[in-house]
N, C-alpha and C. Protein backbone atom coordinates (compact mmCIF):
# COMPACT_ATOMS: atom_id res chain seq x y z
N UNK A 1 -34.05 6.29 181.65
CA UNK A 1 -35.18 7.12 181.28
C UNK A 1 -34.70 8.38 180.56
N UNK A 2 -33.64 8.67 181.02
CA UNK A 2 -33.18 10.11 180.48
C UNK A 2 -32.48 9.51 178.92
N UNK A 3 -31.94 8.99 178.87
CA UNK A 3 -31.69 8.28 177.47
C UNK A 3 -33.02 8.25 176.53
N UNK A 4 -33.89 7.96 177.01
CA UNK A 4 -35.05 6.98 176.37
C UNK A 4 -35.67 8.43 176.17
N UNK A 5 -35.54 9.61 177.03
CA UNK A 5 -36.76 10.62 176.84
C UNK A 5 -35.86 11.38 175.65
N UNK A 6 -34.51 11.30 175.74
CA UNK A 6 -33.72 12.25 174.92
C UNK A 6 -33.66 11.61 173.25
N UNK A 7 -34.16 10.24 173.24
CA UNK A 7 -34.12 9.49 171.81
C UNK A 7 -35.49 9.95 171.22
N UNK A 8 -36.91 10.19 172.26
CA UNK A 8 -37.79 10.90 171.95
C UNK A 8 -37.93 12.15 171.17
N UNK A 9 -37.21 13.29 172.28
CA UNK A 9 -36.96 14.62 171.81
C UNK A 9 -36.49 14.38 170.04
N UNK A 10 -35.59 13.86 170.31
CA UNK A 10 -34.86 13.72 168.90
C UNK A 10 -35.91 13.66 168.27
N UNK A 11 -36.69 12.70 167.83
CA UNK A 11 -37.19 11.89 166.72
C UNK A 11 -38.31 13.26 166.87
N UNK A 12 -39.26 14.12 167.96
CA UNK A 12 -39.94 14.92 168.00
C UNK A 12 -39.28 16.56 167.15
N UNK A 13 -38.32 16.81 167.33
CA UNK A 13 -37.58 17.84 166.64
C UNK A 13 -37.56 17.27 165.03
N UNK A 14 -36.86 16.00 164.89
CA UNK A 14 -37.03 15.64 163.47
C UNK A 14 -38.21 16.32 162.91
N UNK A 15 -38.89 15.49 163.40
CA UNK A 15 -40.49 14.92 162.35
C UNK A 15 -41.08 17.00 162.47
N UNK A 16 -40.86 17.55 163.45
CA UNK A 16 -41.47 19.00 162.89
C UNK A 16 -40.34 19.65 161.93
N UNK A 17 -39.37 19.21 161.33
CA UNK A 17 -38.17 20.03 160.93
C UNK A 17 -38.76 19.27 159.59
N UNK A 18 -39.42 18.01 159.38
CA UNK A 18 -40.15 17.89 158.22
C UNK A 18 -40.87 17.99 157.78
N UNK A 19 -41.88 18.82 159.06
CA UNK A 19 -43.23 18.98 158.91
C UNK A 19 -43.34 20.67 157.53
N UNK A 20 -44.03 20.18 156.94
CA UNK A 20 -44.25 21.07 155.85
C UNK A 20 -45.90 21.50 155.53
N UNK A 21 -45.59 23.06 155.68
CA UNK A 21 -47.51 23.43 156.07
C UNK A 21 -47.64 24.31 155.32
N UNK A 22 -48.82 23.95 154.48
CA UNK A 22 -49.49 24.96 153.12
C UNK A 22 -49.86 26.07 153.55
N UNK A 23 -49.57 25.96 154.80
CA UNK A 23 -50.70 27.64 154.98
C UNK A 23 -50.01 28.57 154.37
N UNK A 24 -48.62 29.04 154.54
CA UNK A 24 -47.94 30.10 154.12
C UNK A 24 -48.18 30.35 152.37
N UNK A 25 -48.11 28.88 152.14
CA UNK A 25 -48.08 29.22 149.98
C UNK A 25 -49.91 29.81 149.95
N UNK A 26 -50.89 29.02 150.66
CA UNK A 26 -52.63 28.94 150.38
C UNK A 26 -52.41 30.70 150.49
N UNK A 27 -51.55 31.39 152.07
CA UNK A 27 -51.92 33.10 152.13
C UNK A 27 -51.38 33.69 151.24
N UNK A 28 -50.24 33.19 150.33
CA UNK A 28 -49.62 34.13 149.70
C UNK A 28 -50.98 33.78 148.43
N UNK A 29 -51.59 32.94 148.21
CA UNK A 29 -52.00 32.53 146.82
C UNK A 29 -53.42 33.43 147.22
N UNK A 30 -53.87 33.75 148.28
CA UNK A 30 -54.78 34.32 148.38
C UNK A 30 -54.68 35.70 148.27
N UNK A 31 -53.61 36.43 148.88
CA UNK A 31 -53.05 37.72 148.74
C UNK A 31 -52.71 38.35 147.51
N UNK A 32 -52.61 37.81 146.68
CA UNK A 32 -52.12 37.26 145.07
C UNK A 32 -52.54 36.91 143.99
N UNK A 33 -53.98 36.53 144.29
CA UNK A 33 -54.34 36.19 143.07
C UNK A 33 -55.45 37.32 142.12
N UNK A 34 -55.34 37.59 141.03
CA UNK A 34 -56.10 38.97 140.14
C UNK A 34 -57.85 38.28 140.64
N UNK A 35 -58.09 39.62 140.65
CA UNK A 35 -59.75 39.96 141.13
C UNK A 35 -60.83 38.87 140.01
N UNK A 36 -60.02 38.95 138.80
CA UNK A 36 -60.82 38.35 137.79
C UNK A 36 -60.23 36.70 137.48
N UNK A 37 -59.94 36.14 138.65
CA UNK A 37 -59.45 34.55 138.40
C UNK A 37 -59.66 33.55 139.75
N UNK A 38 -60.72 32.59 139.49
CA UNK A 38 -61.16 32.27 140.62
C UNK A 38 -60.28 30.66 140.87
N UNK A 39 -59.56 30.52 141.47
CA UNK A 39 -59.35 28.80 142.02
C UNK A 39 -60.20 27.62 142.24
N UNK A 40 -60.60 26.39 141.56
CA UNK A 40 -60.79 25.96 141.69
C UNK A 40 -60.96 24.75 142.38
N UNK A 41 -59.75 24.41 142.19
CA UNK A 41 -58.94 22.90 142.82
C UNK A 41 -57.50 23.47 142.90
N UNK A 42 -57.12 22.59 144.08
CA UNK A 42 -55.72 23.26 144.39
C UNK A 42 -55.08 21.50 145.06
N UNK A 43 -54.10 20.89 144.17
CA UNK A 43 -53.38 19.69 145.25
C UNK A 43 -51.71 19.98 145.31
N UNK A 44 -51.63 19.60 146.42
CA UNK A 44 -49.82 19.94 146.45
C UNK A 44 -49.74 18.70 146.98
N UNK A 45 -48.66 18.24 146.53
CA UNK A 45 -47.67 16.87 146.32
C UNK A 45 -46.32 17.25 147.24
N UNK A 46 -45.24 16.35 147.12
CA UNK A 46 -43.96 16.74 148.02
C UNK A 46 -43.03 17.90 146.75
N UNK A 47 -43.72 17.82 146.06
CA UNK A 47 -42.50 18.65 145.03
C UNK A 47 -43.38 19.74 143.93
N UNK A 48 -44.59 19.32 143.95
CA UNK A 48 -45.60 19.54 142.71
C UNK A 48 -46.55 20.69 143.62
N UNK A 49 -47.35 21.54 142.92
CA UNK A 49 -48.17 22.22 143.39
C UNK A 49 -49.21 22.39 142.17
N UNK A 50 -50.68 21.41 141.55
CA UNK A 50 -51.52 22.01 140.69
C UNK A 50 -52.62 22.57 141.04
N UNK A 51 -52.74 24.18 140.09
CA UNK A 51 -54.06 24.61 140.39
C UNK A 51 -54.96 24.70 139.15
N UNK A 52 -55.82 24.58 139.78
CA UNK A 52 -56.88 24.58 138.31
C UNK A 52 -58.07 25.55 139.08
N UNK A 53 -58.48 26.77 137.64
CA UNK A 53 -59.39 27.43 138.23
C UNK A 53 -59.82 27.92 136.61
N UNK A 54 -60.82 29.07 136.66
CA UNK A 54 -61.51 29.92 135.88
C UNK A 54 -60.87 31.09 135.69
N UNK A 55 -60.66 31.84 134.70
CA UNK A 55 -60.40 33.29 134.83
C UNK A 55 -61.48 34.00 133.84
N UNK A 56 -61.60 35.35 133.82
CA UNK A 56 -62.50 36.02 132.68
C UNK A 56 -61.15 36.64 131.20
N UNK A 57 -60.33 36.32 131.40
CA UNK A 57 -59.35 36.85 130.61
C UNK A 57 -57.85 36.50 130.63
N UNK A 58 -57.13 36.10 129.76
CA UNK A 58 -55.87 35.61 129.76
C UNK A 58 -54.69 36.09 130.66
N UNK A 59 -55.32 37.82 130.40
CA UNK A 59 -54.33 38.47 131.28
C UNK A 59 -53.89 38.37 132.45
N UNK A 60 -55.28 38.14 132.98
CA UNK A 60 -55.06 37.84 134.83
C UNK A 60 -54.46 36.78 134.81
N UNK A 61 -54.64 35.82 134.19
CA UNK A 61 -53.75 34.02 134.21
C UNK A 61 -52.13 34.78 134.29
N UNK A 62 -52.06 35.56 133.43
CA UNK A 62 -50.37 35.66 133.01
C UNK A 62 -50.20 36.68 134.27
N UNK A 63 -50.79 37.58 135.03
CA UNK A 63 -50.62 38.45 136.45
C UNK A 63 -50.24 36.76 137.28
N UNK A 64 -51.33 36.14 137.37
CA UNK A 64 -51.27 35.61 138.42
C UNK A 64 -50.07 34.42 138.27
N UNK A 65 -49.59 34.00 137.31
CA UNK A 65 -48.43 33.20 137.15
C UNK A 65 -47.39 34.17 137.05
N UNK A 66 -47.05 35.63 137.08
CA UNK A 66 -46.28 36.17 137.27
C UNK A 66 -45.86 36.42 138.87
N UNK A 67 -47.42 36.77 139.46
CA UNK A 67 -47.14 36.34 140.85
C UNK A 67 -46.19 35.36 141.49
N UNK A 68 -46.83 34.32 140.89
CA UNK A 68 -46.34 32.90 141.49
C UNK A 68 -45.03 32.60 141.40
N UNK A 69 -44.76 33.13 139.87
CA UNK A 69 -42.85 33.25 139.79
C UNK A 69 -41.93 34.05 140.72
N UNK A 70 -42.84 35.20 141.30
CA UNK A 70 -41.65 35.93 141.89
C UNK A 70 -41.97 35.38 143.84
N UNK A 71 -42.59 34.78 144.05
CA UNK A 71 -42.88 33.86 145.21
C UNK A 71 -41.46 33.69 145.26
N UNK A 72 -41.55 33.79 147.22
CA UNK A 72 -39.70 32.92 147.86
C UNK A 72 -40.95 31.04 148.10
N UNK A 73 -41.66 31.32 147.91
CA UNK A 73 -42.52 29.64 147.79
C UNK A 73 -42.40 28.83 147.24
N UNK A 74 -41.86 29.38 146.02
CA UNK A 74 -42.47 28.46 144.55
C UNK A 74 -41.57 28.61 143.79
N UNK A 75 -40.39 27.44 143.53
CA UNK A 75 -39.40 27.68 142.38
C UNK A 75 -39.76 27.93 141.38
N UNK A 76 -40.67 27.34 140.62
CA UNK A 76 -41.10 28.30 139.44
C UNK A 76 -42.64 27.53 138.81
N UNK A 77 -43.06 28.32 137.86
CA UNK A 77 -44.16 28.46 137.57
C UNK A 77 -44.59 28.50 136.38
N UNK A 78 -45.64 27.51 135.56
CA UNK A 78 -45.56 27.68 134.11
C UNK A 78 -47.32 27.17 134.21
N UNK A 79 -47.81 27.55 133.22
CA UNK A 79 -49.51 27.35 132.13
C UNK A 79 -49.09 25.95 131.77
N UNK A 80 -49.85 25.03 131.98
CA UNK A 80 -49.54 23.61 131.46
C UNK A 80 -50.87 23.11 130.16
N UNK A 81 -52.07 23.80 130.64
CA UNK A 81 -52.86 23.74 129.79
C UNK A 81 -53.89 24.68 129.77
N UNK A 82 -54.83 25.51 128.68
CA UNK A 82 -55.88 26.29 128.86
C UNK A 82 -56.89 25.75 127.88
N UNK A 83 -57.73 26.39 128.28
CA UNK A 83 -58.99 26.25 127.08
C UNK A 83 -60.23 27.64 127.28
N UNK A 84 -61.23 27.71 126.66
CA UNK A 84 -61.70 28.62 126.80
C UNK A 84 -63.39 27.30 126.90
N UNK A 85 -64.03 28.41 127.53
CA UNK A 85 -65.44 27.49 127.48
C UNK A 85 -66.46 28.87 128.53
N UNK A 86 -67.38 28.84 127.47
CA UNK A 86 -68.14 30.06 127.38
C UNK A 86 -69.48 30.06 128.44
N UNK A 87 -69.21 30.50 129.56
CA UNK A 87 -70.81 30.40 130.80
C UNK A 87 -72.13 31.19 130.50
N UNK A 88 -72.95 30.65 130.58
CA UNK A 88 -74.24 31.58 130.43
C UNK A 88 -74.72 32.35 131.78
């Protein structure tokens, strides 16, 4: 039994030493992001992180991907695509 409970432990220490939890990147992205840029959709993958949102101005995009670069979260950070599209 003591064998059998200690092959447990193991595999229980593993699996949280792989356990990987968004909360820390979601607070920093919340703490972080310019007043004038709202998030839309947010999916993270094992390696990937895309967000897609709205902003009122380019600038805040380039604040808030400056943010994201200097993150201990996020190796790095780039604009993959924009467009502009005008709300009434």
């Amino acid at each position: 039994q003591e064998e059998n409970l200690g092959k447990k432990l193991t595999a229980v220490k593993q699996a949280i030493s792989e356990k990987r939890n968004p909360s820390t990147i979601l607070l920093y992205l919340a703490k972080n992001i310019p007043q004038e840029l709202w998030i839309k959709e947010i999916s993270i993958d094992d390696v990937k992180m895309i967000i897609k949102g709205e902003a009122l101005d380019y600038a805040s995009i380039g604040t808030f991907v400056n943010n994201l670069r200097t993150s201990i979260f996020i190796k790095d950070a780039n604009i993959m695509n924009t467009s502009s599209i005008v709300h009434e």
